[in-house]
N, C-alpha and C. Protein backbone atom coordinates (compact mmCIF):
# COMPACT_ATOMS: atom_id res chain seq x y z
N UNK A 1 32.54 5.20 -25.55
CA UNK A 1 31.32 4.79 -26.20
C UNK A 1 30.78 3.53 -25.53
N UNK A 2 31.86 2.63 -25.36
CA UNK A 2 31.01 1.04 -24.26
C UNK A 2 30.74 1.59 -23.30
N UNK A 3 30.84 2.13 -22.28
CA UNK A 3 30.54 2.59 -20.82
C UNK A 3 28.85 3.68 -21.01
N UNK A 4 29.11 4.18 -22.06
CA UNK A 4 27.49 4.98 -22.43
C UNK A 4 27.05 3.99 -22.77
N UNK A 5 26.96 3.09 -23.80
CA UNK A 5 26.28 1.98 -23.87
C UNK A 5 25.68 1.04 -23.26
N UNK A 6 26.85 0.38 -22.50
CA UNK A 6 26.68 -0.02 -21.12
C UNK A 6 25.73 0.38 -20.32
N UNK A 7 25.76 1.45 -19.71
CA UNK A 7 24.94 2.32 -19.26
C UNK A 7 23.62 2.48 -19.21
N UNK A 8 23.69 2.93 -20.85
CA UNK A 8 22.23 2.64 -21.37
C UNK A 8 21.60 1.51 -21.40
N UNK A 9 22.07 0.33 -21.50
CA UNK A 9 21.26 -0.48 -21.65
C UNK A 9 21.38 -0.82 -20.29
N UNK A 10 21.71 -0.95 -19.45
CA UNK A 10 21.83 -1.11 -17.55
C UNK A 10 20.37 -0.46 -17.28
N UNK A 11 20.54 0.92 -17.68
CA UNK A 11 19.25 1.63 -17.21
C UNK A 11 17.62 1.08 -17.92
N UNK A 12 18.03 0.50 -19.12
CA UNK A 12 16.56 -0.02 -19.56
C UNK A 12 16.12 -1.28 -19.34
N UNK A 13 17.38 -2.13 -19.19
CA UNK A 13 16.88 -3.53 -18.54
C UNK A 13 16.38 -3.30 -16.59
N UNK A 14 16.45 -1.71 -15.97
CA UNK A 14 16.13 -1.37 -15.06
C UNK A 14 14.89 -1.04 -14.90
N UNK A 15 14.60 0.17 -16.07
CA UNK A 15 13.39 0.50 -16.15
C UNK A 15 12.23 -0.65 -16.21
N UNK A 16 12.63 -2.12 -17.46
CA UNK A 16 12.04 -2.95 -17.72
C UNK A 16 11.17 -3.93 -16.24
N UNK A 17 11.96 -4.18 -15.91
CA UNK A 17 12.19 -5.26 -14.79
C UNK A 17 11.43 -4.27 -13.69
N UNK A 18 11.21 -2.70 -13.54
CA UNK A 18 10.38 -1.95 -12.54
C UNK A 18 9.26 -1.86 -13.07
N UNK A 19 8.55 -1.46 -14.46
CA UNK A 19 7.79 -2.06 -15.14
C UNK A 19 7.14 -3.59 -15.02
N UNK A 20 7.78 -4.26 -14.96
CA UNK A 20 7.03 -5.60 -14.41
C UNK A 20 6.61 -5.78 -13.31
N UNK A 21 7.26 -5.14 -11.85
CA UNK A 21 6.84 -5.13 -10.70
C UNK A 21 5.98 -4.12 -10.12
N UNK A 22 5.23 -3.45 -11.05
CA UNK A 22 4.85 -2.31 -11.10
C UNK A 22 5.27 -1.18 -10.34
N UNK A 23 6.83 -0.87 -10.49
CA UNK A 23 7.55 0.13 -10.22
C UNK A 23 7.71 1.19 -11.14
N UNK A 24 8.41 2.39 -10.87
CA UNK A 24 8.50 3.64 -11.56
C UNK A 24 8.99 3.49 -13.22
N UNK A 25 8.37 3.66 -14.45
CA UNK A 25 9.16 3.83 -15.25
C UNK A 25 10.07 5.32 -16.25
N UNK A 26 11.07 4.64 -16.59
CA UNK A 26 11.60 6.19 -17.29
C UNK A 26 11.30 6.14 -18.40
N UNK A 27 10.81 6.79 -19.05
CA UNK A 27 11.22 7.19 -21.51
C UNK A 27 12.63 7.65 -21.14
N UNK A 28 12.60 7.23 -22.75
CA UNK A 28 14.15 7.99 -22.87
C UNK A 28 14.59 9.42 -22.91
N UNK A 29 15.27 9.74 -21.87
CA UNK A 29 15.60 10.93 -22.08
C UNK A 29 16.22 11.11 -23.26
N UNK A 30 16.21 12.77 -23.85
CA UNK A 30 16.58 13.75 -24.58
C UNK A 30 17.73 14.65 -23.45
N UNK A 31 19.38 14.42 -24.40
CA UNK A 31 20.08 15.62 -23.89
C UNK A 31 20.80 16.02 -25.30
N UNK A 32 20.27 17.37 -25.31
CA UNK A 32 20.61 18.39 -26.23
C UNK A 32 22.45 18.49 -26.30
N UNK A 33 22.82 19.05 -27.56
CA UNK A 33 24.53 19.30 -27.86
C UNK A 33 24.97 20.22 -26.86
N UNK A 34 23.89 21.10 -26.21
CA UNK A 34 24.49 22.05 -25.30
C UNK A 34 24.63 21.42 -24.11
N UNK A 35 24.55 20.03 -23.54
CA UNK A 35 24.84 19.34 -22.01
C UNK A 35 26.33 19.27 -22.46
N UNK A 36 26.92 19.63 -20.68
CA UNK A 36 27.99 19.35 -20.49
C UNK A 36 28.10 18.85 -19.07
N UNK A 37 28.77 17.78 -17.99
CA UNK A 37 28.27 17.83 -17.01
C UNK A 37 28.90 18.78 -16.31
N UNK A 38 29.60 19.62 -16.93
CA UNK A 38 30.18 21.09 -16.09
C UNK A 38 29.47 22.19 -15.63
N UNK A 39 27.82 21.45 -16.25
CA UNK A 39 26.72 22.62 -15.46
C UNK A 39 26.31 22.28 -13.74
N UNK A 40 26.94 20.59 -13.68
CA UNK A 40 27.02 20.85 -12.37
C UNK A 40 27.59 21.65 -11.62
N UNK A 41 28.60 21.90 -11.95
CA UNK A 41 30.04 23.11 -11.06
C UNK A 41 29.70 24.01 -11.45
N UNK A 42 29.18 24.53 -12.44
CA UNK A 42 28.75 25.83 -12.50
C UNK A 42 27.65 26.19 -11.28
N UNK A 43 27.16 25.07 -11.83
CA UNK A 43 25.70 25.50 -10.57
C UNK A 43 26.02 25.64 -9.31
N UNK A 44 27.18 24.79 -8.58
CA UNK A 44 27.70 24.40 -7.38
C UNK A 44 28.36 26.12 -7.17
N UNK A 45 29.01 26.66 -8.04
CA UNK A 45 29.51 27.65 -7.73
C UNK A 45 28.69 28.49 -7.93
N UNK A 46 27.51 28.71 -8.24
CA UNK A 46 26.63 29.87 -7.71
C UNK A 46 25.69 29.55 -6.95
N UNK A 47 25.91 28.46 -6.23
CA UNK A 47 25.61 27.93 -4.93
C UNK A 47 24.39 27.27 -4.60
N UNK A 48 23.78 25.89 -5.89
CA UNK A 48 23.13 25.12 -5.78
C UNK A 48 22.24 25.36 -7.29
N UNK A 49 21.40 24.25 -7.34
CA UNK A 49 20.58 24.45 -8.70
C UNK A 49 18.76 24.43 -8.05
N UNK A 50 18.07 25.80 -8.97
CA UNK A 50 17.10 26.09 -8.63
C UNK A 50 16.21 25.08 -9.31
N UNK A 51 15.23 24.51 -7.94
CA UNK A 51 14.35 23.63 -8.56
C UNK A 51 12.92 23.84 -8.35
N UNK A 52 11.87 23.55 -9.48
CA UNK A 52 10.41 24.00 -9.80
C UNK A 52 10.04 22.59 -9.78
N UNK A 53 9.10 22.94 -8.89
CA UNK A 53 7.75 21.35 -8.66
C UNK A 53 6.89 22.04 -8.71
N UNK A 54 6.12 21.23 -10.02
CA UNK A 54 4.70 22.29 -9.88
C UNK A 54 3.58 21.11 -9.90
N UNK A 55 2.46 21.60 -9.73
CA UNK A 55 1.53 20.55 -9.23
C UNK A 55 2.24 19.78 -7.78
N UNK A 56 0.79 18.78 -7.59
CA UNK A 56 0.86 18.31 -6.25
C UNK A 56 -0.14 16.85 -6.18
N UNK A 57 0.27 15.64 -6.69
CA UNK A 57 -0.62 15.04 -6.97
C UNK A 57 -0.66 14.29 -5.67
N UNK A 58 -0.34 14.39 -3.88
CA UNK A 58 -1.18 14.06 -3.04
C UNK A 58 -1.87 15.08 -1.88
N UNK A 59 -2.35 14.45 -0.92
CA UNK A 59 -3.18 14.94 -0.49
C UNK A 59 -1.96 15.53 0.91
N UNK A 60 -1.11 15.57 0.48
CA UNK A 60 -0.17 16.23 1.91
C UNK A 60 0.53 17.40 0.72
N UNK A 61 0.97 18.10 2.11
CA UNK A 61 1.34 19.62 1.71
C UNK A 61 2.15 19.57 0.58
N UNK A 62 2.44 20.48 0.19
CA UNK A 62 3.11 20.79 -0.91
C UNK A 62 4.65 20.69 -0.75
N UNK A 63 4.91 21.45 0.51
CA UNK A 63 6.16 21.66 1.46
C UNK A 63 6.97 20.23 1.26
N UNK A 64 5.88 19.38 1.79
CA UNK A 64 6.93 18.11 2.11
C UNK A 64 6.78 17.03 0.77
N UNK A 65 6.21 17.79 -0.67
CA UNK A 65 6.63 17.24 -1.85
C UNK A 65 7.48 17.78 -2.77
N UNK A 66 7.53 19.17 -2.03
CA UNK A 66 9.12 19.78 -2.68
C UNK A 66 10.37 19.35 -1.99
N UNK A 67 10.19 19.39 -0.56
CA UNK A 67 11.16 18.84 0.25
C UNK A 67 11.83 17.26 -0.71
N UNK A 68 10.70 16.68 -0.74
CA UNK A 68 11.02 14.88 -1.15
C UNK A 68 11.71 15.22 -2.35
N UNK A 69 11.31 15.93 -3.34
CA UNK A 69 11.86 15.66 -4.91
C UNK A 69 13.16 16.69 -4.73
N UNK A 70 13.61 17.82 -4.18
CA UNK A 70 14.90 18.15 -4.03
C UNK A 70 16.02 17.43 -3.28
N UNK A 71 15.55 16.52 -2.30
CA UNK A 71 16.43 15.99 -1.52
C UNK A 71 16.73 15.09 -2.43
N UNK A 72 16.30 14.07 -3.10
CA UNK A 72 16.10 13.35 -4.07
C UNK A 72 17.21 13.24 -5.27
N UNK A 73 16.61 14.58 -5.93
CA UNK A 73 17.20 15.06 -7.09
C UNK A 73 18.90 14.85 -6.61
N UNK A 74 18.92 15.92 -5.58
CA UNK A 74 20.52 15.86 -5.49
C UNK A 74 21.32 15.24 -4.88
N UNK A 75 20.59 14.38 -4.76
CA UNK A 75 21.74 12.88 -4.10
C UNK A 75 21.71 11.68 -5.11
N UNK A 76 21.00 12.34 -6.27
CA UNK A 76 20.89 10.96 -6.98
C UNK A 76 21.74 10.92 -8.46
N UNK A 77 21.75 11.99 -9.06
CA UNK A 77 22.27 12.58 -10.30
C UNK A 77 23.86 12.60 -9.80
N UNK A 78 24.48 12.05 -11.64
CA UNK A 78 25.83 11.89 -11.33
C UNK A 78 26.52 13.05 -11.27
N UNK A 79 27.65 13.39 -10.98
CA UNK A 79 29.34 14.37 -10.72
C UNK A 79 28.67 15.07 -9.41
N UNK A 80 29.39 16.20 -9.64
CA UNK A 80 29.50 16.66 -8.08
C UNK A 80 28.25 16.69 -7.40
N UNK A 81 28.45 16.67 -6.38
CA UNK A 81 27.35 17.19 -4.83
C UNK A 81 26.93 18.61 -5.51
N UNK A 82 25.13 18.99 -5.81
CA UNK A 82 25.05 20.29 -5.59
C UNK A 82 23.64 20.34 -5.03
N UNK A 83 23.41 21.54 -4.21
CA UNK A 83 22.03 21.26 -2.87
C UNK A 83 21.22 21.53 -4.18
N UNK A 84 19.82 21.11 -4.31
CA UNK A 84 18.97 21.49 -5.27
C UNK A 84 17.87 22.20 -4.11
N UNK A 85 17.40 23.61 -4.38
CA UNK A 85 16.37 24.08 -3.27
C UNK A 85 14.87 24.52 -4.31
N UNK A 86 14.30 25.33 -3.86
CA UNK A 86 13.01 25.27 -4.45
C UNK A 86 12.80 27.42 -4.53
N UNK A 87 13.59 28.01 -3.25
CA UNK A 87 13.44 29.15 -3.41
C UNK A 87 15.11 29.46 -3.48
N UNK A 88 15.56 30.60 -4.28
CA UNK A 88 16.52 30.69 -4.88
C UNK A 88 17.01 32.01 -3.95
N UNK A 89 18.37 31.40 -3.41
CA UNK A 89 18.66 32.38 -2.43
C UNK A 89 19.14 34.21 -2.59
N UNK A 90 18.87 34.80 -1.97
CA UNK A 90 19.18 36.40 -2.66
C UNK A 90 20.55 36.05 -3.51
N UNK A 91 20.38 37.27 -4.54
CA UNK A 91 21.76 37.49 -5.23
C UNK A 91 21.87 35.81 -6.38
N UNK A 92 20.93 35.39 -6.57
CA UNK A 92 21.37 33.95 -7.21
C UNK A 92 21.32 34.81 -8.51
N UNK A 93 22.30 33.95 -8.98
CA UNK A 93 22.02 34.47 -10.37
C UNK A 93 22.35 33.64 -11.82
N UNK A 94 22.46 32.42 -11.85
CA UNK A 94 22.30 30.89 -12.44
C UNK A 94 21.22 31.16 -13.28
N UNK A 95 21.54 30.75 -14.76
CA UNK A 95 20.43 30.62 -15.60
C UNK A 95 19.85 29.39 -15.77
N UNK A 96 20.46 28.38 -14.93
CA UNK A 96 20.14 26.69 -15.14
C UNK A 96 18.78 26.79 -13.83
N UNK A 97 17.90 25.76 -14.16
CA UNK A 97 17.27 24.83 -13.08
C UNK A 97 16.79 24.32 -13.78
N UNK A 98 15.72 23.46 -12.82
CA UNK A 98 15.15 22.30 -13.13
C UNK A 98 14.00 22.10 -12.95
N UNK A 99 12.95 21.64 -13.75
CA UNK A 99 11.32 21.92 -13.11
C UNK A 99 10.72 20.35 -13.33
N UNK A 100 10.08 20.08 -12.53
CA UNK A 100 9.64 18.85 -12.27
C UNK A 100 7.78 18.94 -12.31
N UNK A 101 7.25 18.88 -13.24
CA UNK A 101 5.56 18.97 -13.61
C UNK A 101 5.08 17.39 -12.92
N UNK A 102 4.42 17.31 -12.03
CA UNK A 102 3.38 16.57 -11.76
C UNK A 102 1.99 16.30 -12.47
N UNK A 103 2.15 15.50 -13.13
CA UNK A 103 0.53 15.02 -13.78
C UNK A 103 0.75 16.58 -15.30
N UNK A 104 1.26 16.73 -15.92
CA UNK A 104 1.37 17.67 -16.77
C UNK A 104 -0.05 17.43 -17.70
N UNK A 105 -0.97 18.76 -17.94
CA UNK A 105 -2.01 18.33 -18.99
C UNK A 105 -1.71 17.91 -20.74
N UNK A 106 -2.00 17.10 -21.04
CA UNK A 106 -1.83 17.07 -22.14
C UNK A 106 -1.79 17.79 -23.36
N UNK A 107 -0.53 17.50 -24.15
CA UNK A 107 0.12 18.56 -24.82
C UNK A 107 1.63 19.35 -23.93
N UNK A 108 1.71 19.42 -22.98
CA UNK A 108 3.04 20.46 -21.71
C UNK A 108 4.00 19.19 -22.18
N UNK A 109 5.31 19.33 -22.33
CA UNK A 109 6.21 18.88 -23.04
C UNK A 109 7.48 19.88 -22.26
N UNK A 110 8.65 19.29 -22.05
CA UNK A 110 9.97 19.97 -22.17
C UNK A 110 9.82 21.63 -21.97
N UNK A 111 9.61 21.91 -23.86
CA UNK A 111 9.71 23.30 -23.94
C UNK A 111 8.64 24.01 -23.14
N UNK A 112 8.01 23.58 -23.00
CA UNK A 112 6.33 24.36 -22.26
C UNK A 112 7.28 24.51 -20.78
N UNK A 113 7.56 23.39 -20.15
CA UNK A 113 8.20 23.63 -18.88
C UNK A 113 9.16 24.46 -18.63
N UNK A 114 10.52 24.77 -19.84
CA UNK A 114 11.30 25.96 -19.57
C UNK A 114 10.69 27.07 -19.98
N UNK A 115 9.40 27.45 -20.81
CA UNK A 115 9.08 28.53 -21.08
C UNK A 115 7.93 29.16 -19.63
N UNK A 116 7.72 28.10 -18.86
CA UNK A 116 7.38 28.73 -17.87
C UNK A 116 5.38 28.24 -18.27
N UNK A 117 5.40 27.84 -19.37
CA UNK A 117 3.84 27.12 -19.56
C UNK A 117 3.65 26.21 -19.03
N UNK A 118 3.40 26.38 -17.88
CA UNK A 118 2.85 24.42 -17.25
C UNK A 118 1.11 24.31 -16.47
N UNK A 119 0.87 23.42 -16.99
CA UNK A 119 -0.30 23.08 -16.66
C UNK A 119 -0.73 21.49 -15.82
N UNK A 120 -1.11 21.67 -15.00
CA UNK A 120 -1.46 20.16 -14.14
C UNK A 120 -2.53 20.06 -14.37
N UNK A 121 -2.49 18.56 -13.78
CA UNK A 121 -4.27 18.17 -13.99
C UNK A 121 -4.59 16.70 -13.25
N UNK A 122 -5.86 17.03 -11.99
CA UNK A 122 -5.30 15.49 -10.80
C UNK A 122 -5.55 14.10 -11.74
N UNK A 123 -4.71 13.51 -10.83
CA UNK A 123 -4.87 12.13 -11.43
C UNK A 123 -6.19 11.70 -11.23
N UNK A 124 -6.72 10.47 -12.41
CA UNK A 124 -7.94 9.84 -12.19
C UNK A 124 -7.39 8.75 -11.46
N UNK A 125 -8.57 8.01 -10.19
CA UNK A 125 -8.40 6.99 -9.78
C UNK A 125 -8.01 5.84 -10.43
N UNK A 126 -6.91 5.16 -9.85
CA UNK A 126 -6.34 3.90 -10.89
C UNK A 126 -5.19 4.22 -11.97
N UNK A 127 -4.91 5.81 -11.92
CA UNK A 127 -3.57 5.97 -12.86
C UNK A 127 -2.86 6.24 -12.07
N UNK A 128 -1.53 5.69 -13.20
CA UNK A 128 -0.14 6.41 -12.62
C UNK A 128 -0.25 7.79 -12.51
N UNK A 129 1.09 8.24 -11.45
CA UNK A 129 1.43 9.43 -11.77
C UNK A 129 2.55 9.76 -12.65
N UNK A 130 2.20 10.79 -13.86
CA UNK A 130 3.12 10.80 -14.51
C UNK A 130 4.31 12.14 -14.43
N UNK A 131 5.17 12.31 -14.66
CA UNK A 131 6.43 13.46 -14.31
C UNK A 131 6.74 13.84 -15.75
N UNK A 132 7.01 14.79 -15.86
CA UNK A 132 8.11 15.49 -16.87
C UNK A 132 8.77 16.28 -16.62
N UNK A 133 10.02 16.39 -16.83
CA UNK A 133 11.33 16.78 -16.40
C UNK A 133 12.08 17.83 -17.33
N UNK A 134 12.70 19.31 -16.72
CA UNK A 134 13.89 19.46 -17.78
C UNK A 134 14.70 20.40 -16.97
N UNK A 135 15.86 19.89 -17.34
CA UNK A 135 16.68 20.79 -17.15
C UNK A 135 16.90 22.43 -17.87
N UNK A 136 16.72 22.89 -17.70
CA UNK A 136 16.67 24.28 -18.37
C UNK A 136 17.73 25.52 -18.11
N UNK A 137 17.90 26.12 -19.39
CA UNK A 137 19.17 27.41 -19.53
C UNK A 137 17.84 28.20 -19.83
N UNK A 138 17.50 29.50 -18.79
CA UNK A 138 16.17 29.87 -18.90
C UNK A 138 15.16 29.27 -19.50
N UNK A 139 15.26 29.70 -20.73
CA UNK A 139 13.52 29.21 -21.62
C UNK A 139 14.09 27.63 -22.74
N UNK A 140 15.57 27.62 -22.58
CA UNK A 140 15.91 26.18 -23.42
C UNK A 140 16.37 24.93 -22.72
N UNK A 141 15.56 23.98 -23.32
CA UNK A 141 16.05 22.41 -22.54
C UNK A 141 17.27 22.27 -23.40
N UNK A 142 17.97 22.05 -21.66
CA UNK A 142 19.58 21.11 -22.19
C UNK A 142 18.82 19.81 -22.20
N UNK A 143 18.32 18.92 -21.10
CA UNK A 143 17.95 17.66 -20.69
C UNK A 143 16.88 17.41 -20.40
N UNK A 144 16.04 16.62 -21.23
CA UNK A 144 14.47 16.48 -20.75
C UNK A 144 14.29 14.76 -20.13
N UNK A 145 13.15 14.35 -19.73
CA UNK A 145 12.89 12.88 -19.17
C UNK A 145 11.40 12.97 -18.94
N UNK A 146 10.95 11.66 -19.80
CA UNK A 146 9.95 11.42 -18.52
C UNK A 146 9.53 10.32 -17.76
N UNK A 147 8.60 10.42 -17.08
CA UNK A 147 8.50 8.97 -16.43
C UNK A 147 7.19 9.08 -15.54
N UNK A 148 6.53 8.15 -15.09
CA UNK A 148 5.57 7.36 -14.31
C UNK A 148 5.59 6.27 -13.14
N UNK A 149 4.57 6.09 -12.37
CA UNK A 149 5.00 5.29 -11.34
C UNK A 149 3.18 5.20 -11.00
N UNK A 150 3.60 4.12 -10.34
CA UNK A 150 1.42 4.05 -10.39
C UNK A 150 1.57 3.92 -9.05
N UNK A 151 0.55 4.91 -8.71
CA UNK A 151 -0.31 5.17 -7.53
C UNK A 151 0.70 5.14 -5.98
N UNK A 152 1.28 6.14 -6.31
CA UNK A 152 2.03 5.93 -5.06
C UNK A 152 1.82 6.81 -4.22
N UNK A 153 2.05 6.59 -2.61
CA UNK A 153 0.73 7.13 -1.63
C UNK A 153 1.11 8.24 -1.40
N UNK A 154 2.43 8.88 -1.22
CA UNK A 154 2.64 10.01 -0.81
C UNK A 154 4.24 10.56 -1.32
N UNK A 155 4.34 11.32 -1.27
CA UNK A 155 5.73 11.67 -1.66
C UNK A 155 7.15 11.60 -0.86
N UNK A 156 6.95 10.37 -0.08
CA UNK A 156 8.39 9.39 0.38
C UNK A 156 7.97 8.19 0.53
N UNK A 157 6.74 7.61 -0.40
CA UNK A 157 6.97 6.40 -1.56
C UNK A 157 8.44 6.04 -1.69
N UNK A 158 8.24 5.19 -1.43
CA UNK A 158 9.94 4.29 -2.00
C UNK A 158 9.63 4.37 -3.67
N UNK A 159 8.24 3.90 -4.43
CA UNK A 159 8.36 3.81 -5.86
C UNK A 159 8.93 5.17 -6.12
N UNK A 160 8.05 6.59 -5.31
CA UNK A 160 7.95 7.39 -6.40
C UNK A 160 9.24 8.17 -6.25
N UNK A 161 10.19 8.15 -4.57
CA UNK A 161 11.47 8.42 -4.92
C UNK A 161 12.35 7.55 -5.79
N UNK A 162 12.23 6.59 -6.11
CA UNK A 162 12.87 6.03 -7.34
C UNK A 162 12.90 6.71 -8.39
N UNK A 163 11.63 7.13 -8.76
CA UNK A 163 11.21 7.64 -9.83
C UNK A 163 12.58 9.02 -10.37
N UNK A 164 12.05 9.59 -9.18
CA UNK A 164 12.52 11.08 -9.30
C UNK A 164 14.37 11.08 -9.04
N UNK A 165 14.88 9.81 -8.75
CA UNK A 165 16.10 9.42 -8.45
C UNK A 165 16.59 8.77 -9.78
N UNK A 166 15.68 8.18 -10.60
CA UNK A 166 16.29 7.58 -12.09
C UNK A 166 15.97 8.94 -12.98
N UNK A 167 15.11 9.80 -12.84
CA UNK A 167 14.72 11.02 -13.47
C UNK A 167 15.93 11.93 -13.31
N UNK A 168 16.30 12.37 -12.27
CA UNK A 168 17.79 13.17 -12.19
C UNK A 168 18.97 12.07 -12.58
N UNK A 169 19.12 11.13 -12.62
CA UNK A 169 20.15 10.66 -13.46
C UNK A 169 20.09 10.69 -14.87
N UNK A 170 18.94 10.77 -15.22
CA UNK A 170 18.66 10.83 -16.35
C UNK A 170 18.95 12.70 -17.02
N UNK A 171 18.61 13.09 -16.52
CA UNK A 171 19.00 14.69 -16.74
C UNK A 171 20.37 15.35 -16.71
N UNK A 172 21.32 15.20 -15.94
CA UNK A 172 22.44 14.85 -15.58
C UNK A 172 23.43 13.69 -16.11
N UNK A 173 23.27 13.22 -17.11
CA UNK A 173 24.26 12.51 -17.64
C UNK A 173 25.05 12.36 -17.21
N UNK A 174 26.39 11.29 -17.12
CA UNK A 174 27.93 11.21 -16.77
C UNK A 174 28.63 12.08 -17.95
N UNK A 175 28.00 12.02 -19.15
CA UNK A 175 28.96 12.67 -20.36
C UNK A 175 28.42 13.65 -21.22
N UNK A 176 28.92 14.17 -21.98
CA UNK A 176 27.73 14.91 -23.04
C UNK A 176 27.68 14.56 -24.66
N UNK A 177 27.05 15.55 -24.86
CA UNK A 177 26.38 14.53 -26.58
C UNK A 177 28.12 14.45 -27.15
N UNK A 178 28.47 16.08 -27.26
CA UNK A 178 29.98 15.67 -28.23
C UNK A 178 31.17 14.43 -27.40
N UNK A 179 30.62 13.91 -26.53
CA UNK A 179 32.05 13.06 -26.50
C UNK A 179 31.25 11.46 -26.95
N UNK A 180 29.95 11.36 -27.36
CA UNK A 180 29.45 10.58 -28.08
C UNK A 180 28.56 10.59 -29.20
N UNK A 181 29.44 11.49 -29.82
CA UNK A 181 29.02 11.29 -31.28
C UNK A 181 28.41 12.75 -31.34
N UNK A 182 28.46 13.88 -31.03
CA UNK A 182 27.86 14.96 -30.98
C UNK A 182 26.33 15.08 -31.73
N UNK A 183 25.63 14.32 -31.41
CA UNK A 183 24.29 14.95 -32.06
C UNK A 183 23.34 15.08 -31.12
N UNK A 184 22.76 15.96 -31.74
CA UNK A 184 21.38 17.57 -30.60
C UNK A 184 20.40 16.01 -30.69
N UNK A 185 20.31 16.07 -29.53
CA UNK A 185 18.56 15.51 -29.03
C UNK A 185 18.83 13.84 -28.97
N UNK A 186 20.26 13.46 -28.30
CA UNK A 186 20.50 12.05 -28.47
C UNK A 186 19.67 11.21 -27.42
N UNK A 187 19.36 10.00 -27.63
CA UNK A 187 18.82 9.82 -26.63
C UNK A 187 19.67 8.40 -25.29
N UNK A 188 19.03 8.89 -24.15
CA UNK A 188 20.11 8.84 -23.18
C UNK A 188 20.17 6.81 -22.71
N UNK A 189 18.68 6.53 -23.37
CA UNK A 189 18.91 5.31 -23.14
C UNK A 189 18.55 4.15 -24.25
């Protein structure tokens, strides 16, 4: 329980202090009673976790903003090494991934993202960009997050890989709800 604690408050006196420098911030994630971090190894053994970027809030390809947020994702989130890709290799057959909404329209939330409802919408000049995150068992969030980062130029931004680097830690937990206190929808920071 001190080391989650710990933790938690590590990560918000983080968020805080990037917030002041006008760096990336996180909300608190949501991880559901069903996280365990054994969905990493699961995933690892059916040979990586499938990842969804939708939207595209710059003006460079798409390619090299899926590239940025998978490389990202899986070097940043705690327990094992697992490749995160974007097209899911023949024969996959993993009910977990992860979808990452760019600029989501208002109202798209968590469940909208595992049910496959997502909607973008470009940024206005002078806003952040904002993310929402979930980990998903098909159509149900184990782990949701979100977060923002203002105006960052392209997608290998130092802010906005931060972003997407405190966002997969955030999804990915070190522990799960039952070994702290088992309750659905705890929040992570």
């Amino acid at each position: 329980m001190y080391k989650t604690t710990k933790l938690a408050a590590s990560l918000m006196v983080l968020s805080l202090a990037a917030a002041c420098a006008g760096g990336p911030t996180v909300q608190p994630g949501d991880v559901s009673s069903g996280y365990t971090p054994d969905i990493l190894n699961y995933s690892a053994a059916k040979g990586g976790m499938l990842t969804e970027v939708v939207g595209n809030p710059f003006a460079r390809p798409k390619a090299e903003l899926d590239a940025a947020v998978v490389e990202t994702a899986a070097k940043s989130h705690f327990g094992q090494k697992v490749p995160f890709f974007t097209q899911a290799p023949e024969k996959y057959t993993s009910p977990y991934r992860v979808v990452f909404a760019m600029n989501p329209a208002r109202g798209i939330d968590a469940y909208g993202l595992c049910a496959g409802k997502i909607e973008t919408r470009a940024r206005a000049p002078k806003e952040s960009d904002r993310i929402t995150a979930a980990l998903c068992a098909r159509e149900v969030v184990i782990t949701s997050v979100k977060g923002s980062v203002a105006g960052p130029l392209g997608p290998r931004d130092p802010a906005f890989l931060n972003l997407i680097a405190q966002m997969s830690q955030a999804l990915f937990p070190p522990s799960s709800p039952q070994k702290r206190g088992g309750r659905d929808g705890l929040n992570l920071f």
